[in-house]
C-alpha atoms as a PDB file:
ATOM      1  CA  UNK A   1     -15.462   8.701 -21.193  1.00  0.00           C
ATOM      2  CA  UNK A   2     -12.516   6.603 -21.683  1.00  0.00           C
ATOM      3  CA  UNK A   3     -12.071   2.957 -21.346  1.00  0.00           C
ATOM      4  CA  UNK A   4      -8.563   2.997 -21.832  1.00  0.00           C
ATOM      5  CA  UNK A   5      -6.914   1.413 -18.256  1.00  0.00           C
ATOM      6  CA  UNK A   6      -3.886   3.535 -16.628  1.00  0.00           C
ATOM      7  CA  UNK A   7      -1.180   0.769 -15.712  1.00  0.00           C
ATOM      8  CA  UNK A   8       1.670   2.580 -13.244  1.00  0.00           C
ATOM      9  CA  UNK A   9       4.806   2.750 -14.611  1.00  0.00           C
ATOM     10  CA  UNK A  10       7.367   3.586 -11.917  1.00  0.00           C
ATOM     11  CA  UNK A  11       9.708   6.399 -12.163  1.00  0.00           C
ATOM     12  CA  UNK A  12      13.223   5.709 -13.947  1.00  0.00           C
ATOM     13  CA  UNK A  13      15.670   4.035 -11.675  1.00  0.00           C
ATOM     14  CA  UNK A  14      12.787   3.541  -9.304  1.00  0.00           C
ATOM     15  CA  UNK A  15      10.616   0.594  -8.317  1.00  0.00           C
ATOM     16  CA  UNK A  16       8.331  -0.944  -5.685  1.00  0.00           C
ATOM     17  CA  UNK A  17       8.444  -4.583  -3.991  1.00  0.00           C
ATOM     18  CA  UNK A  18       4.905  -4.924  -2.508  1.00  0.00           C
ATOM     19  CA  UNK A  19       4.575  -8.216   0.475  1.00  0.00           C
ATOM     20  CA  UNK A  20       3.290 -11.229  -0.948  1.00  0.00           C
ATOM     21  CA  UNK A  21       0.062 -12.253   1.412  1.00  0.00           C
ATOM     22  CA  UNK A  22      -0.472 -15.145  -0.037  1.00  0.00           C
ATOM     23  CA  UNK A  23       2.327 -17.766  -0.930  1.00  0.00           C
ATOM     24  CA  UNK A  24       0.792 -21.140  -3.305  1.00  0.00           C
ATOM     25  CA  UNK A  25       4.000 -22.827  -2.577  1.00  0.00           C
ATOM     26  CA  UNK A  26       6.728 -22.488   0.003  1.00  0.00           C
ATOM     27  CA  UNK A  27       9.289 -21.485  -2.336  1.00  0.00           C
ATOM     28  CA  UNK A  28       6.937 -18.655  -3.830  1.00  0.00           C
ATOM     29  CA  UNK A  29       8.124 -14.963  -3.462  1.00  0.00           C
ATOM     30  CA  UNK A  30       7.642 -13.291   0.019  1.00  0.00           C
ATOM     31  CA  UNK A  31       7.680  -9.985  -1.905  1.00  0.00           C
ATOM     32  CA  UNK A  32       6.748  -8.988  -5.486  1.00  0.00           C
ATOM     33  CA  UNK A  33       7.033  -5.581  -8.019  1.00  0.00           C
ATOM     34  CA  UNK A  34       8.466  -3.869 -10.669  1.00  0.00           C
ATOM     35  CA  UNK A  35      11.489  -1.634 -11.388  1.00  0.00           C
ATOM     36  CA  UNK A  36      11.942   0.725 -14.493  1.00  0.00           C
ATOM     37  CA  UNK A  37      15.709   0.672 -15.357  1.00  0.00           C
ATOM     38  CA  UNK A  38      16.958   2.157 -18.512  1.00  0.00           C
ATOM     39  CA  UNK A  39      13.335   2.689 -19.390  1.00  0.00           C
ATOM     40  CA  UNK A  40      12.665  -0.711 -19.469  1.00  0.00           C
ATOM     41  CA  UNK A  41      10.201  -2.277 -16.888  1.00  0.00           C
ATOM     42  CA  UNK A  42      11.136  -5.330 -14.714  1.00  0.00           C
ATOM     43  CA  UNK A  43       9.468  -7.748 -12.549  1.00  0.00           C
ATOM     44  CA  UNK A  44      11.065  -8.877  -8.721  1.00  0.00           C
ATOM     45  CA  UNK A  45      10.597 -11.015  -7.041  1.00  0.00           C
ATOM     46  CA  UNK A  46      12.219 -11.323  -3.501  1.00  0.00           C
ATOM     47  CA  UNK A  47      13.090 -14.315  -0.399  1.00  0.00           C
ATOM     48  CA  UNK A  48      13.593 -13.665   2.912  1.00  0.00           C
ATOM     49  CA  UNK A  49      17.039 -15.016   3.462  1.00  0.00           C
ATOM     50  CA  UNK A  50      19.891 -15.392   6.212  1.00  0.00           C
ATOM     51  CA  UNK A  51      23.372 -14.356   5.512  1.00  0.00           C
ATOM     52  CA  UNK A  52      26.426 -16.244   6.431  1.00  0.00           C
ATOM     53  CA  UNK A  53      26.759 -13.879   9.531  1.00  0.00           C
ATOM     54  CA  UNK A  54      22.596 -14.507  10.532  1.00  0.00           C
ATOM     55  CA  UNK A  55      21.956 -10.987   9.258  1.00  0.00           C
ATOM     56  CA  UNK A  56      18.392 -11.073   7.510  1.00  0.00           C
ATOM     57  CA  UNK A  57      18.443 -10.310   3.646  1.00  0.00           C
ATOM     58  CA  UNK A  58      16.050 -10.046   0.854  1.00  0.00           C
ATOM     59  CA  UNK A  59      16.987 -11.953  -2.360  1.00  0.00           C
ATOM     60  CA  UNK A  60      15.848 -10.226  -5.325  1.00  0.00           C
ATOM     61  CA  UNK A  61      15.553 -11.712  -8.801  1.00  0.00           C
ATOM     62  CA  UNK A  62      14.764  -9.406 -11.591  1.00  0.00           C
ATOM     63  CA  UNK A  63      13.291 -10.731 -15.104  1.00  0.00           C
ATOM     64  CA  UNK A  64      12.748  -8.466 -17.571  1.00  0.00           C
ATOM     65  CA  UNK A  65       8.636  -7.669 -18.153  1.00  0.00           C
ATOM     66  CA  UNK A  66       7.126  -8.757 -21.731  1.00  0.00           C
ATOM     67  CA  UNK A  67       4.356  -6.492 -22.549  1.00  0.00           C
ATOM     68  CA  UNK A  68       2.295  -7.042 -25.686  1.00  0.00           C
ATOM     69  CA  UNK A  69       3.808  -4.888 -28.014  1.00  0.00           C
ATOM     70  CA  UNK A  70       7.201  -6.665 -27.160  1.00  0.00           C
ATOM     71  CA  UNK A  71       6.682  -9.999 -27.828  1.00  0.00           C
ATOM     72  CA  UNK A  72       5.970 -12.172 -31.428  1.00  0.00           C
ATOM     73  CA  UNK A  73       2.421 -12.854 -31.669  1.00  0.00           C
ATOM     74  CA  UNK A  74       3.333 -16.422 -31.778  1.00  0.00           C
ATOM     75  CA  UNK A  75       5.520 -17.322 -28.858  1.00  0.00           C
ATOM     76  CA  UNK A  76       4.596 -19.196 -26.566  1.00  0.00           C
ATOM     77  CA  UNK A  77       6.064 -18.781 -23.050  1.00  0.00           C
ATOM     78  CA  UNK A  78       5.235 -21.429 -20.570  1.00  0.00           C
ATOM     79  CA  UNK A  79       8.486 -21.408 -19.059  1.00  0.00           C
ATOM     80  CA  UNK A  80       8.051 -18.280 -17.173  1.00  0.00           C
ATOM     81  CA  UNK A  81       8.068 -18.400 -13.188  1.00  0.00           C
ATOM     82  CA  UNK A  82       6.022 -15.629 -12.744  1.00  0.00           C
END
């Protein structure tokens, strides 16, 4: 039997934003996922927002996801918001 863990990798050009249930802060994310564009997975992170013309939006930032294997074994990276 294996022990190796499947992580889910979404589909190219695809992603998921999944509703935050619990927020530490106000200005946390409402809404959190990932996106895989150009092969390359992504973390967002969305608001709940107003428009100029009181139309709801979602803001969506996108930050680029650092897995293991991409990063120096010495960095250190405390200045990430996620």
């Amino acid at each position: 039997m294996s022990t190796e863990t499947k992580v889910w990798k979404p589909a190219e050009m695809k992603g998921k934003l999944m509703v935050s249930k619990v927020k530490s802060k106000e200005t946390s994310p409402d809404h959190f996922g990932t996106a895989n564009i150009d092969g390359k997975i992504y973390k967002m992170a969305g608001w709940k927002n107003t428009s100029q013309s009181g139309n709801p939006v979602l803001d969506i930032k996108f930050e680029l996801e650092n897995r293991p294997s991409d990063t120096p074994e010495n960095s250190d990276n405390e200045d990430n918001p996620f």
